[in-house]
Protein backbone atom coordinates (compact mmCIF):
# COMPACT_ATOMS: atom_id res chain seq x y z
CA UNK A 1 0.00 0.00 0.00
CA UNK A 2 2.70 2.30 0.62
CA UNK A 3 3.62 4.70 2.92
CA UNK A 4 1.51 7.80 3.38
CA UNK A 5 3.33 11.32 4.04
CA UNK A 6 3.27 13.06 7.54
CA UNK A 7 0.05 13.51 9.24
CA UNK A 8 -1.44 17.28 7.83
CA UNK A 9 -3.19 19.54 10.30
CA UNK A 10 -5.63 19.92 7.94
CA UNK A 11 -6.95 16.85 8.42
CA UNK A 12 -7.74 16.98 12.05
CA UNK A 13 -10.94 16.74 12.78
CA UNK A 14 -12.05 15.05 9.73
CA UNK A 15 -13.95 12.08 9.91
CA UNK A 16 -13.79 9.57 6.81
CA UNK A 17 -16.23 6.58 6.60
CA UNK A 18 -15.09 3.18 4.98
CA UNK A 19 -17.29 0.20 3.44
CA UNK A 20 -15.83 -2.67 2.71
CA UNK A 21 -16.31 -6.07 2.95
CA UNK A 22 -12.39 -7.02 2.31
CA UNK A 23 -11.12 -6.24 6.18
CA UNK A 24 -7.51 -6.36 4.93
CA UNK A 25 -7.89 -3.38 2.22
CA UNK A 26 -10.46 -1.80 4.65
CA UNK A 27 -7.59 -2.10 7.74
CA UNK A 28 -4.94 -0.93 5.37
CA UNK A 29 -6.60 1.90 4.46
CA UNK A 30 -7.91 2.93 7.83
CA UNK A 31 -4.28 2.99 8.98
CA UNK A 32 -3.11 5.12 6.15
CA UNK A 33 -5.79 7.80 6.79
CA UNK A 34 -5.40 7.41 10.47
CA UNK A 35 -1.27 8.54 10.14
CA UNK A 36 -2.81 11.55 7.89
CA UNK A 37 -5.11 12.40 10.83
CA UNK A 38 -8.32 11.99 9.73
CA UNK A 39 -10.81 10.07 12.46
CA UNK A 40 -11.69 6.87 10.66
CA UNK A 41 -14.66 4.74 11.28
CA UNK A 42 -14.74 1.14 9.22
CA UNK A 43 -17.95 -0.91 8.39
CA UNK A 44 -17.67 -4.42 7.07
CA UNK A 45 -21.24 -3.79 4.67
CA UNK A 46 -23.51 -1.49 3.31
CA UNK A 47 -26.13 -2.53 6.17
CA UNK A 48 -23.58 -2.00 9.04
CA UNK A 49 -22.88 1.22 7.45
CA UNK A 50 -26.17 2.72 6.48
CA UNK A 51 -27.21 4.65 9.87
CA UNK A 52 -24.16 5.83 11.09
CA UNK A 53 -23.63 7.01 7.44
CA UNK A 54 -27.32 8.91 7.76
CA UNK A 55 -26.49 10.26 11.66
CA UNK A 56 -22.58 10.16 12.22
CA UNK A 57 -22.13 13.71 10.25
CA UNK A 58 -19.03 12.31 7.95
CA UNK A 59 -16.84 14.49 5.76
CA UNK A 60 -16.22 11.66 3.42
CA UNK A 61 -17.37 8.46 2.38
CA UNK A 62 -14.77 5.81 0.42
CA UNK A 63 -16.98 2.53 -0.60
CA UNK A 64 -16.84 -0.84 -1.89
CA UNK A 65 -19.09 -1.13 -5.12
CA UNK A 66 -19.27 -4.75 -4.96
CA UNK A 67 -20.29 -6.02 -1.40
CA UNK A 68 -22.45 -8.87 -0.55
CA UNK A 69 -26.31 -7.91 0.50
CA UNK A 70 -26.15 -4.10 0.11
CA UNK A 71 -23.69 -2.73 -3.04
CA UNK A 72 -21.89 0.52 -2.78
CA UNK A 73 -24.16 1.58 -5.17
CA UNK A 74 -27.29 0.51 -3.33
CA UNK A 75 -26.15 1.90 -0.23
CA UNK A 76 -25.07 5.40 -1.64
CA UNK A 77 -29.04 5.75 -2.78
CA UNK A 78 -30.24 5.22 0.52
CA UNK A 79 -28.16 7.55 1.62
CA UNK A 80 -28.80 10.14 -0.41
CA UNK A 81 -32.33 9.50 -0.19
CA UNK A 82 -32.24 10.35 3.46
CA UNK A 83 -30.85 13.49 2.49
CA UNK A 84 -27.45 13.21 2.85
CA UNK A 85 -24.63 14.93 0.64
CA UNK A 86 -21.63 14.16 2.15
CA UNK A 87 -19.20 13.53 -0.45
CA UNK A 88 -18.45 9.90 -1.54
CA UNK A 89 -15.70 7.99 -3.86
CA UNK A 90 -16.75 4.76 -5.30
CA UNK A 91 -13.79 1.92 -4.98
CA UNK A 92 -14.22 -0.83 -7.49
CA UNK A 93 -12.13 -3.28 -9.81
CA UNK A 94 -14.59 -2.83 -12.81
CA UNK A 95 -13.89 0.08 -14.99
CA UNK A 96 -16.19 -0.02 -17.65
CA UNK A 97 -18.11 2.93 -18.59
CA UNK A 98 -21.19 1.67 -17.82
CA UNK A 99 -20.43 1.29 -14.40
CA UNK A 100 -18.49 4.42 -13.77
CA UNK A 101 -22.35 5.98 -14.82
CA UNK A 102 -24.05 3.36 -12.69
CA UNK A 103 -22.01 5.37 -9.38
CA UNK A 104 -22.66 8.59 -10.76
CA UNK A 105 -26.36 8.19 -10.97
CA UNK A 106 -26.31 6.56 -7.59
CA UNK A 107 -25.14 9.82 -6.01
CA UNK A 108 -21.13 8.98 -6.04
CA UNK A 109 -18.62 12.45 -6.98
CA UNK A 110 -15.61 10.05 -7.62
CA UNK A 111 -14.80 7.03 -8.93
CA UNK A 112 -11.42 4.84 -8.63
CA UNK A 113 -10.61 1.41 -9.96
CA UNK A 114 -8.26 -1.20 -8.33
CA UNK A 115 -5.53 -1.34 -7.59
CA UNK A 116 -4.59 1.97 -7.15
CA UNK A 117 -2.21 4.29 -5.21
CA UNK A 118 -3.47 5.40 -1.86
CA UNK A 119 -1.73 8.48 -2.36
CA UNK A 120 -3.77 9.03 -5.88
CA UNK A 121 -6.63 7.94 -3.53
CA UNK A 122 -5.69 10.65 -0.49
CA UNK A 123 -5.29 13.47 -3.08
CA UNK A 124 -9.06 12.31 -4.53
CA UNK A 125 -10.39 12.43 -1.15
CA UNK A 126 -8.55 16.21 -0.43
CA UNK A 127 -10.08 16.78 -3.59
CA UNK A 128 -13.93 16.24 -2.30
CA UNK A 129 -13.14 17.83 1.11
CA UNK A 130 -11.99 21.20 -0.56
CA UNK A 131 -15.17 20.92 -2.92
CA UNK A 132 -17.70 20.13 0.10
CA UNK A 133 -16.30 23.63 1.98
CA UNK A 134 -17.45 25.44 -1.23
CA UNK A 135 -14.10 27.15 -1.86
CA UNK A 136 -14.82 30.87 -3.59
CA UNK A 137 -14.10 31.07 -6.78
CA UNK A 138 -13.55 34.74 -8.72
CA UNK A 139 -17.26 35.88 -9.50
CA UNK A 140 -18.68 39.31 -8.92
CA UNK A 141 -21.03 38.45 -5.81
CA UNK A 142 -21.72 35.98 -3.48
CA UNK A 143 -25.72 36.16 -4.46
CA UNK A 144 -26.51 34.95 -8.08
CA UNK A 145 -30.28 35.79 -9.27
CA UNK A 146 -31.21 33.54 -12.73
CA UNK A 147 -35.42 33.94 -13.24
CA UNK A 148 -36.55 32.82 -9.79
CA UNK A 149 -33.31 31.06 -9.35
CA UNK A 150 -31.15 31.87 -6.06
CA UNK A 151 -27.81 30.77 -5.57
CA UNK A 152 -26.01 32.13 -2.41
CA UNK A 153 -22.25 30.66 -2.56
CA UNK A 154 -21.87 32.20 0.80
CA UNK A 155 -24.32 29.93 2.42
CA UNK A 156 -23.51 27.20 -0.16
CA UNK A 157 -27.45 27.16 -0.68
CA UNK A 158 -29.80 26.95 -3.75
CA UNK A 159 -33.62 28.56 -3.38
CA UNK A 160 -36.05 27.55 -6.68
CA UNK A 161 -39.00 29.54 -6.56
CA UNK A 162 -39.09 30.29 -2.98
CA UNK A 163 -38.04 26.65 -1.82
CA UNK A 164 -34.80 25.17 -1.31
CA UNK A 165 -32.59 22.39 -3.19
CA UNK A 166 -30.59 20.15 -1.46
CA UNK A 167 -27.67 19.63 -3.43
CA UNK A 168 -23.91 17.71 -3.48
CA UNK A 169 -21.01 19.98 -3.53
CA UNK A 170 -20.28 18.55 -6.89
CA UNK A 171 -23.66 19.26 -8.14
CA UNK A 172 -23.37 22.75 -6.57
CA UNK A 173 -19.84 23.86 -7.94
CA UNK A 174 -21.34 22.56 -11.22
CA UNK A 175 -24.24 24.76 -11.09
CA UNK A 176 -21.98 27.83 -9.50
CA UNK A 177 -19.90 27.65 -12.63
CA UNK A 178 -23.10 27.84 -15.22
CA UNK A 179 -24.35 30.76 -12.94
CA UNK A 180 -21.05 32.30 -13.54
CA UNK A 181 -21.73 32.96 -17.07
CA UNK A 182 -25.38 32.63 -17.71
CA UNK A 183 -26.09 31.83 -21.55
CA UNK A 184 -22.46 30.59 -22.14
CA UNK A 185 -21.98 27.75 -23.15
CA UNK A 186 -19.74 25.70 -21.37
CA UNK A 187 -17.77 22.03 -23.04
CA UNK A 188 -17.49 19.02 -21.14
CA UNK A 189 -13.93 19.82 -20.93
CA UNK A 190 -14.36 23.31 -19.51
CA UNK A 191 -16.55 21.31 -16.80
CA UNK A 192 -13.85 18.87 -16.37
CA UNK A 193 -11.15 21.08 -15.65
CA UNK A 194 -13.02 23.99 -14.05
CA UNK A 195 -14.70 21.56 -11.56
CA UNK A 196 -12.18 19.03 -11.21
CA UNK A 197 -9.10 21.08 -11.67
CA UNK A 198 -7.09 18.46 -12.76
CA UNK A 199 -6.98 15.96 -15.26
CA UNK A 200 -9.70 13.34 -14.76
CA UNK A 201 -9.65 9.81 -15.21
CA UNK A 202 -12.15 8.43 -17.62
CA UNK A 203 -14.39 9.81 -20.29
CA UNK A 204 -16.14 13.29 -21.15
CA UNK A 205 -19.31 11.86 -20.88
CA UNK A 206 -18.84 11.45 -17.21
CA UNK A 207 -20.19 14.90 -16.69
CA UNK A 208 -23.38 14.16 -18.01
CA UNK A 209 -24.87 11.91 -14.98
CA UNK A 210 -24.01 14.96 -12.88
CA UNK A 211 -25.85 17.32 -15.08
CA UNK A 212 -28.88 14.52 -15.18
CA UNK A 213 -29.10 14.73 -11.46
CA UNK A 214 -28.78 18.52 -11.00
CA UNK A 215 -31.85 18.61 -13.14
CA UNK A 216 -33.80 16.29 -11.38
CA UNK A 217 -33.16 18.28 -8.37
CA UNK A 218 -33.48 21.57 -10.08
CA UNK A 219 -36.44 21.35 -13.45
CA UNK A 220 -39.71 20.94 -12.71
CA UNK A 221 -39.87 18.79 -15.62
CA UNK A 222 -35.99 17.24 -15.54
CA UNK A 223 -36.96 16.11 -19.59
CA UNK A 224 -38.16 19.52 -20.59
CA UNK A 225 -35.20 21.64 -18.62
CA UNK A 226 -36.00 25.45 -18.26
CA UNK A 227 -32.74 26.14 -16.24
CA UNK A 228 -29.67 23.82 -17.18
CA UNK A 229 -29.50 23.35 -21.54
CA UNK A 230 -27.80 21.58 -23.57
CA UNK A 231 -25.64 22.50 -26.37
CA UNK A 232 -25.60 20.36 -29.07
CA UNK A 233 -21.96 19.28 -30.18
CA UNK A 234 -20.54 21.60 -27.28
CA UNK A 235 -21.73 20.71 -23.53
CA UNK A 236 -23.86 22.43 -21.03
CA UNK A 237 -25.24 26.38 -20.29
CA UNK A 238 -27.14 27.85 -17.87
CA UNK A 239 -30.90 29.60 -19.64
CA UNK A 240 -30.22 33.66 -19.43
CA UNK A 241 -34.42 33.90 -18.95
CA UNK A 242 -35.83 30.31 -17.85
């Protein structure tokens, strides 16, 4: 596995969550975050981990896809049906596309395939953690007005006609960038690297189960968007006038 670097004070207080039915990967890793001073709690399955996932107040999930009983996936749903955004990276030894968009649409903001480095996989999970704070990013004001669209990067909320969304801090960065510009169209790539900020394993099509969640959140009708278009042969924009 590695050794990981000296324990980072920006860790403390952190609290990471790992699923995983293999105890020897989920021990190795649990040590290696431990030494970077995060506070680590392990489950063995996605039924062990389900309420202290909903109540324990995480900053980061890292889970299993395949587990017996309850998948990653499965589990990821149910939490995010409970309304829980904490961010979460998907660990699994199938990369195929099709599954990659099976985590996405579960709820997952990251996906890595065995084996891998657990220093690619600490530098993922710094990744989330600095994504979930809502770090600013240079726009003229911390209140953006689209139609009757609010989103206040401040609070790190979004308000649709009065009532509030509940969204990931993936989904919200995503939606923070369209609001930057409102009618300009933005690429996959431009999402890629303005969201990411780094070069990002896998395929440009990755963005769109991100975009197909937002707008179930966000459209009152998530086939007949009003807010978040698409633009054919070039990505994603924000309507000017939904």
């Amino acid at each position: 596995m590695g050794q990981p670097k000296e324990a980072d004070s920006k860790y403390a207080g952190k609290r990471l969550l790992i699923v995983d039915d293999d105890a020897d990967m989920r021990h190795l890793l649990a040590e290696y975050f431990r030494r970077l001073g995060f506070q680590v709690e392990e489950r063995e399955s996605g039924a062990a981990a389900l309420e202290p996932a909903i109540t324990g107040r995480f900053d980061c999930f890292i889970l299993d896809v395949s587990m017996p009983g309850m998948s990653g996936f499965e589990l990821l749903k149910r939490i995010r049906d409970r309304g829980v955004q904490t961010p979460a990276l998907f660990l699994t030894a199938d990369d195929a596309l099709d599954s990659k968009v099976a985590g996405f649409e579960a709820g997952g903001d990251d996906y890595l395939t065995k084996p891998f480095s657990p220093r690619e996989l600490e530098y993922r999970v710094e990744a989330l953690l600095k994504r979930s704070t809502g770090a600013p990013q240079p726009t003229d004001s911390e209140r953006i007005e689209v139609g009757d669209l609010v989103i206040d990067k401040r609070r790190h909320e979004v308000v649709r006609h009065g009532t509030r969304v509940d969204l990931t801090p993936l989904e919200f960065q995503i939606l923070e960038l369209l609001a930057s510009e409102p009618g300009r169209a933005w690429s996959r790539n431009d999402l890629l690297d303005k969201v990411w900020s780094t070069e990002y394993e896998g395929y440009q099509r990755n963005i769109d189960p991100h975009i197909n969640r937002l707008r179930k959140k966000l459209e009152i009708d998530p086939k007949e968007p009003r807010y978040v278009l698409t633009v054919r042969g070039v990505g994603y924009k924000l309507n000017e006038v939904p």
